[in-house]
Every structure is written in C-alpha cells, then in structure tokens.
N, C-alpha and C. Protein backbone atom coordinates (compact mmCIF):
# COMPACT_ATOMS: atom_id res chain seq x y z
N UNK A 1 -34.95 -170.79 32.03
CA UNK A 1 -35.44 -171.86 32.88
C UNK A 1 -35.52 -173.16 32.08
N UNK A 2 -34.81 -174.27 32.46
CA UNK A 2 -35.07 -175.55 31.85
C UNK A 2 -36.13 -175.95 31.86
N UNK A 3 -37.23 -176.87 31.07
CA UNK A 3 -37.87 -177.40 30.96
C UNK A 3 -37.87 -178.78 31.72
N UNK A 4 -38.57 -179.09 32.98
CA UNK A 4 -38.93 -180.56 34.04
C UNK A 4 -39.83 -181.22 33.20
N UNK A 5 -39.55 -182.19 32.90
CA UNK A 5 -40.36 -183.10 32.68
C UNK A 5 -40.32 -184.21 33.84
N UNK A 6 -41.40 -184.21 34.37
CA UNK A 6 -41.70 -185.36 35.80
C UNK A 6 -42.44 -186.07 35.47
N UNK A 7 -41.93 -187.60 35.67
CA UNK A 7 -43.01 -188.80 35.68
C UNK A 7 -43.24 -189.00 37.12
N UNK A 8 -44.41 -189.52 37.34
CA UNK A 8 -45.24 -189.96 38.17
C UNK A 8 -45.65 -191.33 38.14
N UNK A 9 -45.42 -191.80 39.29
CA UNK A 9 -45.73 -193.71 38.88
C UNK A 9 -46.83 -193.94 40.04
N UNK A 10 -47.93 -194.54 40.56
CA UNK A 10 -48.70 -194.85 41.33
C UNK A 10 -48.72 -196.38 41.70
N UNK A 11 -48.73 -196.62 42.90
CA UNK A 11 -48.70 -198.18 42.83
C UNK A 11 -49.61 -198.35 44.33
N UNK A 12 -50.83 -198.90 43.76
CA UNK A 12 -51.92 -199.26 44.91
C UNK A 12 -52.07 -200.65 44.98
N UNK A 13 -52.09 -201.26 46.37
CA UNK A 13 -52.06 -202.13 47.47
C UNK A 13 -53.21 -202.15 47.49
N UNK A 14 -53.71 -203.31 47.61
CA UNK A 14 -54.75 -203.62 48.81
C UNK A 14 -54.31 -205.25 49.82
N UNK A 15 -54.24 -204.75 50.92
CA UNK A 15 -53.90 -205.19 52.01
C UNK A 15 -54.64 -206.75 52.76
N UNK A 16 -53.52 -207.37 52.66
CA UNK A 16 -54.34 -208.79 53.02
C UNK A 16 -54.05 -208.78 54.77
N UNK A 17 -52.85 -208.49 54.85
CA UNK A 17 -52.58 -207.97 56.70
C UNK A 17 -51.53 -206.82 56.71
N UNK A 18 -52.66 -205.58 56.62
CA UNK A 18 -52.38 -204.37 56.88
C UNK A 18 -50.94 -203.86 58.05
N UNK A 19 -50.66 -204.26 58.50
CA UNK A 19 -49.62 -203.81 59.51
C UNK A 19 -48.59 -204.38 58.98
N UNK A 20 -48.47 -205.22 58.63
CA UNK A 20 -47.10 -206.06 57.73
C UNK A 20 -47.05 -205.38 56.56
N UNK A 21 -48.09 -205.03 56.20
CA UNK A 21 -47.89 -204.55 54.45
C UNK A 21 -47.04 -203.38 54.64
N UNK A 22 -47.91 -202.23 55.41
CA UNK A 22 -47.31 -201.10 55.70
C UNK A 22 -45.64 -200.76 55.76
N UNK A 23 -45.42 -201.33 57.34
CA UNK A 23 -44.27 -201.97 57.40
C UNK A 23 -43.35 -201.78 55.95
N UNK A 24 -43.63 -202.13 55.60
CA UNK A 24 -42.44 -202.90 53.88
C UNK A 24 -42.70 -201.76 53.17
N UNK A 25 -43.78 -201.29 52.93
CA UNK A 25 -44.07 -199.99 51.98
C UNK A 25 -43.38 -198.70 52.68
N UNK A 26 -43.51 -198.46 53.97
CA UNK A 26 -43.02 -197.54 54.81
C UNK A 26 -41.22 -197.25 54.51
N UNK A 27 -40.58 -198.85 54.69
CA UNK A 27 -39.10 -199.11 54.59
C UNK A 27 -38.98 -198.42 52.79
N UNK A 28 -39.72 -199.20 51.84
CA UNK A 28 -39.25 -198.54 50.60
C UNK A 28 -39.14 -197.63 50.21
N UNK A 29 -40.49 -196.66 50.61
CA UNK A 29 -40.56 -194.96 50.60
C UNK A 29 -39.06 -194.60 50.82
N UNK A 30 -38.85 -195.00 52.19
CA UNK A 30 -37.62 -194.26 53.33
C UNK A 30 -36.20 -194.46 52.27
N UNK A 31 -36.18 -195.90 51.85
CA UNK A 31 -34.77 -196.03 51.35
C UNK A 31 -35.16 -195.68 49.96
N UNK A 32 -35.79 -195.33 49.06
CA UNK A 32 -36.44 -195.20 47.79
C UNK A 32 -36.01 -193.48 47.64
N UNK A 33 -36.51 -192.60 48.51
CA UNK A 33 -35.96 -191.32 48.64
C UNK A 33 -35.12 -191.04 48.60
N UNK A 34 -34.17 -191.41 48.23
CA UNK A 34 -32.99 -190.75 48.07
C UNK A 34 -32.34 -191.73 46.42
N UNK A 35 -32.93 -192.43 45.92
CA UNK A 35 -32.45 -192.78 44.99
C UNK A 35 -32.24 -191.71 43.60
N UNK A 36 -31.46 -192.08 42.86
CA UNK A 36 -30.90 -191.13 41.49
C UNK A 36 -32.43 -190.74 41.26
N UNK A 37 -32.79 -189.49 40.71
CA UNK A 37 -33.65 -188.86 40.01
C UNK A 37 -34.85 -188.69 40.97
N UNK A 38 -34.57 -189.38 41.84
CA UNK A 38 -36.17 -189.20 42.77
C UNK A 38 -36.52 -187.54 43.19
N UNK A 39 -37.81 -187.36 43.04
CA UNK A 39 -38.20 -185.88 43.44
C UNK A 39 -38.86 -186.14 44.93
N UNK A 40 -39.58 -187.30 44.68
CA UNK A 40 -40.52 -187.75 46.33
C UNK A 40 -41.07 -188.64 45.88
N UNK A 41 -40.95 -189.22 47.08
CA UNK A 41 -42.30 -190.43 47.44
C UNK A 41 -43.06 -190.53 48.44
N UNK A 42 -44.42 -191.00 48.29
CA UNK A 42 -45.25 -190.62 49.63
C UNK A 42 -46.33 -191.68 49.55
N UNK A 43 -46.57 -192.24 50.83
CA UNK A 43 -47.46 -193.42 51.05
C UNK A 43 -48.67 -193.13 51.64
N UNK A 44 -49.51 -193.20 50.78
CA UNK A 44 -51.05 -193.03 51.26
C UNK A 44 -51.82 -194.06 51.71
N UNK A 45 -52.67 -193.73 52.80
CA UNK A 45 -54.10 -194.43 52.83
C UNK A 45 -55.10 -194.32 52.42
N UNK A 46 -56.21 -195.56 51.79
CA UNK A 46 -57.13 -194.70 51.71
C UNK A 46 -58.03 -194.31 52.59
N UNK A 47 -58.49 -193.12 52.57
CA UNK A 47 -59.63 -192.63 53.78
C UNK A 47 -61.24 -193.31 53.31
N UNK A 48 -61.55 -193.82 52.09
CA UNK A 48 -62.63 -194.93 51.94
C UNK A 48 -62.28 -196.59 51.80
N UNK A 49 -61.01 -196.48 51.64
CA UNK A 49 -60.97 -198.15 51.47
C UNK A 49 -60.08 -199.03 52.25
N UNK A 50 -60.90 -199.65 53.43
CA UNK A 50 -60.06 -200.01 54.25
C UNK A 50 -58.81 -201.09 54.03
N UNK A 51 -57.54 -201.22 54.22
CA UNK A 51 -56.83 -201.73 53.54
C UNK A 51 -55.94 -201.24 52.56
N UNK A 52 -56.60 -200.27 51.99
CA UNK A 52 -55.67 -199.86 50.81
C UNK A 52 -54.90 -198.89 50.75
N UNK A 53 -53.53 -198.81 50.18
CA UNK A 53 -52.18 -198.47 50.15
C UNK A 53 -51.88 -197.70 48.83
N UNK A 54 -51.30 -196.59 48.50
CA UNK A 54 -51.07 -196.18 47.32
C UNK A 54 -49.50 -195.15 47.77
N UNK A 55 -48.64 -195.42 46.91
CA UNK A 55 -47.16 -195.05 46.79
C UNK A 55 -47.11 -194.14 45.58
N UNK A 56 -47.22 -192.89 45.80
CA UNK A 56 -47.22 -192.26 44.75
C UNK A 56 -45.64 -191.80 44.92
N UNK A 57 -45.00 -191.47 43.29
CA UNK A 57 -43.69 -191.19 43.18
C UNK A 57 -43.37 -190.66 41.88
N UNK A 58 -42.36 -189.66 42.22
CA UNK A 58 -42.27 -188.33 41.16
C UNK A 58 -40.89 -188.40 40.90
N UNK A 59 -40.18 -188.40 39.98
CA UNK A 59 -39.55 -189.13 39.22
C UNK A 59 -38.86 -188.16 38.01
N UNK A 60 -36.95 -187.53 38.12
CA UNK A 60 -36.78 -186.49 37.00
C UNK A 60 -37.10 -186.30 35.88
N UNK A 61 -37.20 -187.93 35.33
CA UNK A 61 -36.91 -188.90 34.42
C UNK A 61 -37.43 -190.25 33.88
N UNK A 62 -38.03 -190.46 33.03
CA UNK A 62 -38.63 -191.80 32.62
C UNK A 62 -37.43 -192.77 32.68
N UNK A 63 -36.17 -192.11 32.69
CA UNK A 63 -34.95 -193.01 32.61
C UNK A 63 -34.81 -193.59 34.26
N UNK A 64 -34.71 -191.88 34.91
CA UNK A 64 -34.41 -192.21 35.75
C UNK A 64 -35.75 -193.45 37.02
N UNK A 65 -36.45 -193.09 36.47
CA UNK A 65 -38.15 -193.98 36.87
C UNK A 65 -38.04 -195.54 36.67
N UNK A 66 -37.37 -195.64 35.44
CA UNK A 66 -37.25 -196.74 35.25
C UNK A 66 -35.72 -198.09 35.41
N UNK A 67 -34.86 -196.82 35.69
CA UNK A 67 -33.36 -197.49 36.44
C UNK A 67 -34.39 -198.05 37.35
N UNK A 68 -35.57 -197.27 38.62
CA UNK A 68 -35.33 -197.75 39.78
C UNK A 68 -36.38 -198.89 39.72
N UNK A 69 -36.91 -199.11 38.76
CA UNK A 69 -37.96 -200.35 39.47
C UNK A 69 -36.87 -201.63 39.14
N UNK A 70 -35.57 -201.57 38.44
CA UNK A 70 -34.99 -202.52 38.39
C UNK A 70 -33.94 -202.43 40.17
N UNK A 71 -34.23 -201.43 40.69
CA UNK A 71 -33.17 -201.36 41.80
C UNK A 71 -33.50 -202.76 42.99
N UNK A 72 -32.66 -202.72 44.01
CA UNK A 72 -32.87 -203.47 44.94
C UNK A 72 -33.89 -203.52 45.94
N UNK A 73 -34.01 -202.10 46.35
CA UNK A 73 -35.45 -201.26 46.85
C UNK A 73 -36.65 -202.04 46.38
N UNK A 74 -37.03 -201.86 44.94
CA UNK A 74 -37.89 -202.13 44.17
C UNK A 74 -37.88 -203.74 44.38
N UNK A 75 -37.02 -204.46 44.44
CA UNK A 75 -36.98 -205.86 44.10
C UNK A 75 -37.40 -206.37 45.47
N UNK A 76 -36.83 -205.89 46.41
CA UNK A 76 -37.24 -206.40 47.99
C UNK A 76 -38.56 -206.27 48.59
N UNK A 77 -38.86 -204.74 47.91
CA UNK A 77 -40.38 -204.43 48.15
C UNK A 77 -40.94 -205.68 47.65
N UNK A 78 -41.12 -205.67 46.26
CA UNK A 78 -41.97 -206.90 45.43
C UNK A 78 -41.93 -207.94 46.11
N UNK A 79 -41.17 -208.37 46.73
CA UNK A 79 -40.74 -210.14 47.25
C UNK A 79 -41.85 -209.83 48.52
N UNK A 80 -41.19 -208.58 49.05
CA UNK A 80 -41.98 -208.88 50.63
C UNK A 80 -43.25 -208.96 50.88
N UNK A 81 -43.87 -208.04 49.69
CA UNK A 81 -45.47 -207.75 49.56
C UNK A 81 -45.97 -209.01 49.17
N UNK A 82 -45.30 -210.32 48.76
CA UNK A 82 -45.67 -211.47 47.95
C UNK A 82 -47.37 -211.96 49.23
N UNK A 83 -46.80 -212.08 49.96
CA UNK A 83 -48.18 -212.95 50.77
C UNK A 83 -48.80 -211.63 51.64
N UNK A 84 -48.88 -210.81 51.24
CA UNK A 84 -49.85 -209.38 52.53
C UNK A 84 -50.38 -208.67 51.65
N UNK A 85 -50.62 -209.10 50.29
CA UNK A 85 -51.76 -208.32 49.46
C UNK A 85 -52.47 -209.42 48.93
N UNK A 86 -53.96 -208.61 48.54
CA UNK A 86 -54.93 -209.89 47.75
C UNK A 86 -54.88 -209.93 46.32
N UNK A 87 -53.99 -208.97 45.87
CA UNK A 87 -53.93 -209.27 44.60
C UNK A 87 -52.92 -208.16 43.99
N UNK A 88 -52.15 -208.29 42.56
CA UNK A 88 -51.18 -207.89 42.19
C UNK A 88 -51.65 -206.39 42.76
N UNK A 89 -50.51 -205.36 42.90
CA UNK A 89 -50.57 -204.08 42.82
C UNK A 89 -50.65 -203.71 41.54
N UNK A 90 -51.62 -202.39 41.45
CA UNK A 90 -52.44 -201.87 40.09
C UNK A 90 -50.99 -200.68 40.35
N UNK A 91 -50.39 -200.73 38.97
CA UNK A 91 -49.25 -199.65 38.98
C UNK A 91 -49.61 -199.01 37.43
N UNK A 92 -49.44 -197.83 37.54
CA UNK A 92 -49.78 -196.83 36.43
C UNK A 92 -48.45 -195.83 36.29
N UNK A 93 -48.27 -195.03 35.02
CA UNK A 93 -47.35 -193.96 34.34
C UNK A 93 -48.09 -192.95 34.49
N UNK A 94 -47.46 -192.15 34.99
CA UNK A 94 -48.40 -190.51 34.21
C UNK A 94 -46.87 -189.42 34.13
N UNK A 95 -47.53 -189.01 32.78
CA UNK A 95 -46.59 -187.78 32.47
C UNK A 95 -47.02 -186.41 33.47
N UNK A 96 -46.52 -185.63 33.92
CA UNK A 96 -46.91 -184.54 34.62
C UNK A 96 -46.61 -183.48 34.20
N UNK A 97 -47.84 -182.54 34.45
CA UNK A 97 -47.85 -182.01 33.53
C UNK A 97 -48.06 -180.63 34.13
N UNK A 98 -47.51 -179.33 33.65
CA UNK A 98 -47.26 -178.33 33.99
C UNK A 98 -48.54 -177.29 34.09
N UNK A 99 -49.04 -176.84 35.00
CA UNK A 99 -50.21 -175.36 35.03
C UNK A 99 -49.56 -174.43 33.73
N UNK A 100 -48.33 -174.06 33.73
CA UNK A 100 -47.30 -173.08 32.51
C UNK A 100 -48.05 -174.05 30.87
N UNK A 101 -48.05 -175.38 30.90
CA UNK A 101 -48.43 -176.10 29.88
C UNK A 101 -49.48 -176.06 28.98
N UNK A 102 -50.84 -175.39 30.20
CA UNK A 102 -52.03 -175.36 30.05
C UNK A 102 -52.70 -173.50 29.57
N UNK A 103 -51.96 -172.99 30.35
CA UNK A 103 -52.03 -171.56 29.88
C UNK A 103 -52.13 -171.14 27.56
C-alpha cells in the first residue's frame, strides 16, 4: 500500500452580503473539484456564526495544493469575494494525518 500524504487547506469567510458570497464560493467548490490532485472540497456554514463560510479542501499533494491556488478558479474566486467579505479570508495548511500514524 502506498503511503497518502493529504494536505488540507481551510479558508474561512465572513460574509459582508451572504447570498452573493455564497454564490462565488458555491461556483469554486463545483469547478475546483475536479482540478489535478483534488480529493474534495466542501463548503460549510457556520451553525454559530452567522455569516460565516469555511471551504475546506483535501489535496494529493502540497504540489498539487499549491499548482491550484495559482489556478484560474482560485484567481476568480479572490477577485469576486473582493467587496462581500469584512475582512481578508483566514486560510490555514494542515498536514493530515493518518489513525495508521498514531497507532
């Protein structure tokens, strides 16, 4: 069995006009899924914070993780979110990490 190494990238929103934001985050997920190395992406709400948006995304590859924030996806998202959030999106790395790892 090969060894997966999966990155994980998080990128939380908070929403200056929620229905527009969505919108744009919704489209990137959709066309974002299917890009080189992608495992998934999935757009959350939060259930305490009204407004807020989180894009979590799992990733073969730190290579491949990081081709895509230079992609077009990535670049259109950024532009569109410019005026429907109150402030930059908080984006984080995480290595992921295996239950087999911890044993």
């Amino acid at each position: 069995m090969a060894d997966v190494n999966v990155t994980v990238v998080t990128m939380s929103f908070q929403a200056a006009e929620p229905d527009r934001l969505i919108s744009v985050l919704a489209k990137y997920v959709l066309l974002s899924r299917s890009a080189p190395g992608c495992r998934n992406i999935d757009l959350c709400a939060s259930a305490t914070r009204e407004g807020r948006y989180l894009v979590i995304e799992k990733w073969e590859s730190t290579d491949a993780q990081r081709a895509h924030f230079d992609s077009d996806e990535m670049i259109e998202m950024a532009a569109s979110c410019r005026d429907l959030i109150t402030a930059p999106p908080e984006i984080d790395l995480y290595d992921g990490i295996s239950a087999h790892d911890l044993i």
